[in-house]
C-alpha atoms as a PDB file:
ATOM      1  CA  UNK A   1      71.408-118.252   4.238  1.00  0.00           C
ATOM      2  CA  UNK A   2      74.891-117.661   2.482  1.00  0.00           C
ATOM      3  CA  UNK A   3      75.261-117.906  -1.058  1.00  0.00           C
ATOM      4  CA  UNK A   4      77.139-120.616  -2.789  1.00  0.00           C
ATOM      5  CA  UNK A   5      79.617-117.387  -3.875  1.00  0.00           C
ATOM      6  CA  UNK A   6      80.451-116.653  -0.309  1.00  0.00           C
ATOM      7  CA  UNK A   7      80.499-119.818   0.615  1.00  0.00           C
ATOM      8  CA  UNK A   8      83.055-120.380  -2.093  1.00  0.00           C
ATOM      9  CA  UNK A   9      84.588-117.120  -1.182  1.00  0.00           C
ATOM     10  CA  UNK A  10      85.632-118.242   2.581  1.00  0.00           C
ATOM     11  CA  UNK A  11      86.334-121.911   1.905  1.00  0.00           C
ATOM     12  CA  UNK A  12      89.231-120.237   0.006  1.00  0.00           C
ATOM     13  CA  UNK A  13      89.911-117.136   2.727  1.00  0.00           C
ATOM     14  CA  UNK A  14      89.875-120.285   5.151  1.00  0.00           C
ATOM     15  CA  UNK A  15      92.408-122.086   3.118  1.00  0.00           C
ATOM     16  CA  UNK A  16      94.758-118.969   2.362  1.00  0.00           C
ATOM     17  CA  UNK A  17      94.962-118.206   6.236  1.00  0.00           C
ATOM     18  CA  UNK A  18      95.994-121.516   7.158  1.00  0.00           C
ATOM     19  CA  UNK A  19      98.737-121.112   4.371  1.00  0.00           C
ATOM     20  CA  UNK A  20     100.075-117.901   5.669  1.00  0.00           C
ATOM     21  CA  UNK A  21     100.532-119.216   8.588  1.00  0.00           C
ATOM     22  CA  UNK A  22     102.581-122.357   7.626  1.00  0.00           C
ATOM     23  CA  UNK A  23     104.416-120.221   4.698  1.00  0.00           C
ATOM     24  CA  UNK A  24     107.658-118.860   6.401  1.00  0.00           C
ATOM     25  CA  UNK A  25     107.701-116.573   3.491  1.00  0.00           C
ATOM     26  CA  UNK A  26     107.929-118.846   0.659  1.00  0.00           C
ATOM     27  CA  UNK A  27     105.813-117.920  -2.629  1.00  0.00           C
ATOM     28  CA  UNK A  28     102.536-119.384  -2.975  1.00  0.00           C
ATOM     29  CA  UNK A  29     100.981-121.305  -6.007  1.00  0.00           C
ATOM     30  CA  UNK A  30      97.883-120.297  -6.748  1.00  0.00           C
ATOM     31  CA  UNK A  31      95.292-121.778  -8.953  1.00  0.00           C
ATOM     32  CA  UNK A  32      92.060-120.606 -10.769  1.00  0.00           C
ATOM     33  CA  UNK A  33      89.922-123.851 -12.118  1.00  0.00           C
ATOM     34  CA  UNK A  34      86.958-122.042 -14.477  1.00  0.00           C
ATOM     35  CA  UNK A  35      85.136-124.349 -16.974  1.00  0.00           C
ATOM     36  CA  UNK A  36      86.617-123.661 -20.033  1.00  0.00           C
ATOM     37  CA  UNK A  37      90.275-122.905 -18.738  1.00  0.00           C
ATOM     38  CA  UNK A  38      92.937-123.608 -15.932  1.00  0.00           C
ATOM     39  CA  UNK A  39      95.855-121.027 -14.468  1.00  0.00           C
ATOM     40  CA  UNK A  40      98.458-120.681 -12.197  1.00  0.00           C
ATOM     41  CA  UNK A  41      99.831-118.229 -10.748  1.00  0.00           C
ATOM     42  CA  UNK A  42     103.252-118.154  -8.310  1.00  0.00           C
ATOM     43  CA  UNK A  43     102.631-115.326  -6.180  1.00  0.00           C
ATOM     44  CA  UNK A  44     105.054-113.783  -3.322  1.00  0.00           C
ATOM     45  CA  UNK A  45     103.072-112.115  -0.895  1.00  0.00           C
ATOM     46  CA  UNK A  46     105.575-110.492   1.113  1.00  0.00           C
ATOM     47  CA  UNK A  47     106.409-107.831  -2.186  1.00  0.00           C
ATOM     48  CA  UNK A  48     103.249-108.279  -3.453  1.00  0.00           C
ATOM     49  CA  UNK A  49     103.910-109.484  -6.385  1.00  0.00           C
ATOM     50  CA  UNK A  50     103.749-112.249  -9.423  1.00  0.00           C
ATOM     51  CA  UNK A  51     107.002-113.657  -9.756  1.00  0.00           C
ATOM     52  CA  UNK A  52     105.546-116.807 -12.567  1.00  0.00           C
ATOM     53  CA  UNK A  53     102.108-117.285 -14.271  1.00  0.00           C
ATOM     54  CA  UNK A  54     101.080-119.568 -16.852  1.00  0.00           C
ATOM     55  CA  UNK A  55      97.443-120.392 -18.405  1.00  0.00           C
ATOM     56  CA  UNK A  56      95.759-122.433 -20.989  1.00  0.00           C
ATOM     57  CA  UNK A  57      95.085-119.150 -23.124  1.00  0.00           C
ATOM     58  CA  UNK A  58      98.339-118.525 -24.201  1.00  0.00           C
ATOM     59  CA  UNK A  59      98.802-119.249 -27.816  1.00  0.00           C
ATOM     60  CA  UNK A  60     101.667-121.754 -27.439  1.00  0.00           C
ATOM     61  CA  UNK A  61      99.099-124.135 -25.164  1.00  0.00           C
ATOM     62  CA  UNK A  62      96.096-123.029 -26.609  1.00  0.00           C
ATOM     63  CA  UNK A  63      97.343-124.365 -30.415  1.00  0.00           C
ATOM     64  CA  UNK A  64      98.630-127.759 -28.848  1.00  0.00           C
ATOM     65  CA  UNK A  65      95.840-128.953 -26.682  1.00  0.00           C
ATOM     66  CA  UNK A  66      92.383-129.618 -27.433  1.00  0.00           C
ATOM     67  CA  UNK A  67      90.622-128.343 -24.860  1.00  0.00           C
ATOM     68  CA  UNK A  68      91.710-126.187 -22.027  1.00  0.00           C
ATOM     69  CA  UNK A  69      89.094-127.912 -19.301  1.00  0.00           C
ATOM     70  CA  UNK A  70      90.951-131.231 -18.800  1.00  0.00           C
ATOM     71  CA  UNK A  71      93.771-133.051 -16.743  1.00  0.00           C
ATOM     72  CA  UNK A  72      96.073-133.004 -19.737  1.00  0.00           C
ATOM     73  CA  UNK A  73      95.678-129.697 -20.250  1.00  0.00           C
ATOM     74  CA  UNK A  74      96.273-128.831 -16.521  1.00  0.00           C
ATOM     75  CA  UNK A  75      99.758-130.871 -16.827  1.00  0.00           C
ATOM     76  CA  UNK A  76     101.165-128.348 -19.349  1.00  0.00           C
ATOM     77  CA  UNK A  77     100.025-125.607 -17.103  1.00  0.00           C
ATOM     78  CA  UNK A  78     101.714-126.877 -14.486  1.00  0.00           C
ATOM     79  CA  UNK A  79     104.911-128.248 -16.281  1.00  0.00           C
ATOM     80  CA  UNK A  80     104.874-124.662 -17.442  1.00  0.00           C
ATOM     81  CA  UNK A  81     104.258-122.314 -14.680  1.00  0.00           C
ATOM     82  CA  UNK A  82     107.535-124.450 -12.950  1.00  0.00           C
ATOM     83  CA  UNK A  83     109.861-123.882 -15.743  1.00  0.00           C
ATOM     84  CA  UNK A  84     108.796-120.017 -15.322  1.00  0.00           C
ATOM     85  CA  UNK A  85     109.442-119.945 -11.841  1.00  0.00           C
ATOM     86  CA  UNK A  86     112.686-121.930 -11.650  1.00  0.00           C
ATOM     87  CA  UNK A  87     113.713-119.184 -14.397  1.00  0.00           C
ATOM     88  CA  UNK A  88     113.075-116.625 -11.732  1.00  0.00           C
ATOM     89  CA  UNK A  89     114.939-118.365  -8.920  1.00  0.00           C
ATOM     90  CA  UNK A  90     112.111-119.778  -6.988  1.00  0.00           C
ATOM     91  CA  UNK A  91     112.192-123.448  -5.990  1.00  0.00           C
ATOM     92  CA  UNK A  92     109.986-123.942  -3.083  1.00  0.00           C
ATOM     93  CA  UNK A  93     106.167-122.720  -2.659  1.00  0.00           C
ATOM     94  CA  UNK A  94     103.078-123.674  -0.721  1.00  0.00           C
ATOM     95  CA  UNK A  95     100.629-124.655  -2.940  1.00  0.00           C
ATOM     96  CA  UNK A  96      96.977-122.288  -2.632  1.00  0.00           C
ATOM     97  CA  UNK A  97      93.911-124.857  -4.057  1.00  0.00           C
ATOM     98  CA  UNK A  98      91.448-121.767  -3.285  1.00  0.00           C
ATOM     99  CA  UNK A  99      88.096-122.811  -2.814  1.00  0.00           C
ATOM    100  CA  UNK A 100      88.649-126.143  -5.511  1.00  0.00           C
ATOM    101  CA  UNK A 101      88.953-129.197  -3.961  1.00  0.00           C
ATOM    102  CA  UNK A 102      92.276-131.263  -4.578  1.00  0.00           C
ATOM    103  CA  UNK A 103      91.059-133.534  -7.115  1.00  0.00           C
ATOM    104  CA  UNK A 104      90.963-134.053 -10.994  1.00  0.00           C
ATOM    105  CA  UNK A 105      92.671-130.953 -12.831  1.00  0.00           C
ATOM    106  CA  UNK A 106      93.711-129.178  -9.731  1.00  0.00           C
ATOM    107  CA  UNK A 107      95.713-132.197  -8.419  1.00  0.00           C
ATOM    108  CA  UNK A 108      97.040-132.984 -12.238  1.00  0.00           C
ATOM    109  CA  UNK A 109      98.616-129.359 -12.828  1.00  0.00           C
ATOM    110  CA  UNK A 110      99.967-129.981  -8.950  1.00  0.00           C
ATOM    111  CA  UNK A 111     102.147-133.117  -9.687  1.00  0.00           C
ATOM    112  CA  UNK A 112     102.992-131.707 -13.201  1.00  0.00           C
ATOM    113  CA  UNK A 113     104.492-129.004 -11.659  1.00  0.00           C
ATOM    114  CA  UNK A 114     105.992-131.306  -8.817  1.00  0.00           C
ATOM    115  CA  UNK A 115     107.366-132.790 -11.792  1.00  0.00           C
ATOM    116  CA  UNK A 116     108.904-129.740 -13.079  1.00  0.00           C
ATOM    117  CA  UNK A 117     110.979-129.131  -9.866  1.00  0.00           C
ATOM    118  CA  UNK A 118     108.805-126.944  -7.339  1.00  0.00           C
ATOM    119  CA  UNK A 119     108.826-128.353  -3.855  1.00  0.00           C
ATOM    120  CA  UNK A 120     105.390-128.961  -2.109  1.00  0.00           C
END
């Protein structure tokens, strides 16, 4: 019987492969959902490299929101991580939910960043 870690491990190896295969070489949008904290990360796979990040443990965020484990919280990571990859010339990504379903703080830092002018 699998454990609920590798279960978790190839829902998200599932969704990444279906990604790289729709892609056509944009950067990808990855987020991380723990319980205390929320990131993003806009990845390009083809260099192998970070081009934008942003998280809820950076000082600016950390000192304005209450908590780091909610929707609003996951708006200003998202609002964020767009502003830092617009400043780095990247417009269009394919958003990577990993092994979180699309729902509640996920989907909140999605249409945040939506918002903030990545196309999705």
């Amino acid at each position: 019987m699998a454990t609920q870690k590798e279960l978790l491990r190839r829902r998200a190896s599932r969704v990444r492969r279906t990604l790289k295969a729709v892609a056509n070489g944009r950067p990808r949008l990855s987020v991380h959902r723990s319980s205390k904290n929320i990131y993003a990360q806009v990845i390009d796979d083809v260099a192998g490299r970070t081009l934008a990040a942003a998280s809820t443990l950076e000082a600016d965020l950390r000192d304005s929101l209450k908590t780091g484990a909610d929707t609003a919280a996951a708006a200003a990571v998202g609002k964020l991580v767009a502003e830092r990859a617009k400043e780095a010339g990247v417009t269009d990504v394919v958003f990577d939910r990993g092994s979180f379903i699309y729902h509640g703080r996920v989907k909140a830092l999605a249409d945040s960043a939506r918002e903030g002018g990545l196309n999705f």
